[in-house]
Protein backbone atom coordinates (compact mmCIF):
# COMPACT_ATOMS: atom_id res chain seq x y z
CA UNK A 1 0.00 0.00 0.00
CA UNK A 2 2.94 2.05 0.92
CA UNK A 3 5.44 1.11 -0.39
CA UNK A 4 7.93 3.05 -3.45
CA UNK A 5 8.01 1.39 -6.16
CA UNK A 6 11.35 1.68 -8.93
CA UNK A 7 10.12 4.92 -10.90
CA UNK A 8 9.16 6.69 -7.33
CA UNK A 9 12.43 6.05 -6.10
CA UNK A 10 13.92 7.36 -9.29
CA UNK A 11 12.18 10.04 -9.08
CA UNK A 12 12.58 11.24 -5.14
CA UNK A 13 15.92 10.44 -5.56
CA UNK A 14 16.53 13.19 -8.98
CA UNK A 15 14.11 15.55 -7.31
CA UNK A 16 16.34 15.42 -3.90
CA UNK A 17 19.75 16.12 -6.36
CA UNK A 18 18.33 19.10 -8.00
CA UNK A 19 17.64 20.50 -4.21
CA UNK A 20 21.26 19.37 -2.96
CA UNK A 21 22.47 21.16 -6.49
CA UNK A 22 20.61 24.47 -5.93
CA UNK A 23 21.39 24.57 -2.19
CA UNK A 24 25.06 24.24 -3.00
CA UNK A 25 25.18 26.78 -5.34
CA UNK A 26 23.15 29.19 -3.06
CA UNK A 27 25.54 28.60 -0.31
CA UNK A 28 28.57 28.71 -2.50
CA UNK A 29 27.16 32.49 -3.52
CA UNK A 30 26.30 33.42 -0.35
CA UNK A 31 29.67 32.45 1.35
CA UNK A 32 31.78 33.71 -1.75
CA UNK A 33 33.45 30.80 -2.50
CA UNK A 34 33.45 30.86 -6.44
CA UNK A 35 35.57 34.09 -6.21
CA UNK A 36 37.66 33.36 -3.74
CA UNK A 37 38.77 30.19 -5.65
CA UNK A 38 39.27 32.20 -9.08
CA UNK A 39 41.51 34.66 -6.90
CA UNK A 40 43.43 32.24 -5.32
CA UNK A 41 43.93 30.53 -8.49
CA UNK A 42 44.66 34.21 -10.17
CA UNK A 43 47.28 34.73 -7.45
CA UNK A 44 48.92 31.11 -7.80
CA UNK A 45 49.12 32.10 -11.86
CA UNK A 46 50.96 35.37 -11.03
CA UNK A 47 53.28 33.80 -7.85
CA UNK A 48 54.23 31.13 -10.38
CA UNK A 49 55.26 33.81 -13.33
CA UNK A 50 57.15 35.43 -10.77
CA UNK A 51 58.98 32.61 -9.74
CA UNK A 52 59.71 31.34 -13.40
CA UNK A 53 58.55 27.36 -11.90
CA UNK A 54 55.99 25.38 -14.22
CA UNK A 55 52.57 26.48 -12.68
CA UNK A 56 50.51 24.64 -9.97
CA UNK A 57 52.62 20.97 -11.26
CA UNK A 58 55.72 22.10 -9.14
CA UNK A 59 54.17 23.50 -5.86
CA UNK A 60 51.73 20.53 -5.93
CA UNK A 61 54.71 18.60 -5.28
CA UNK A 62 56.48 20.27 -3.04
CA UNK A 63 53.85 20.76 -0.91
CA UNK A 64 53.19 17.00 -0.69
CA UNK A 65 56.78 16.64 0.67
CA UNK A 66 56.76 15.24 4.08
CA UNK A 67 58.70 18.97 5.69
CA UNK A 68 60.45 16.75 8.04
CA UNK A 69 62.27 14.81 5.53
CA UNK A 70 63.05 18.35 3.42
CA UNK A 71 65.08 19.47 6.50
């Protein structure tokens, strides 16, 4: 009587994405987080120019270094 059959569950399950989707975007706007990735990224771009190192490849890796080991 109650229960969900496939197609129900298929479709809860789409309708409860498109609500995770939209809240995620609301709270990405709201908090600022889409700009403040494209700045850090824009700032990464311009620390790498200055340094003359290949861009994000190098620092990936040396940030991944255990910093005991490095000493």
């Amino acid at each position: 009587m109650f229960g969900i059959g496939g197609f129900e569950a298929l479709l809860s399950l789409a309708f409860l994405l498109i609500i995770f989707l939209v809240c995620r975007e609301l709270i990405c706007w709201y908090w600022k987080l889409n700009s403040i990735d494209t700045t850090l990224k824009r700032i990464a771009d311009r620390l790498d120019r200055m340094d003359g190192a290949t861009p994000t490849k190098a620092r990936r890796q040396d940030v991944s270094e255990d910093p005991v080991k490095a000493i």
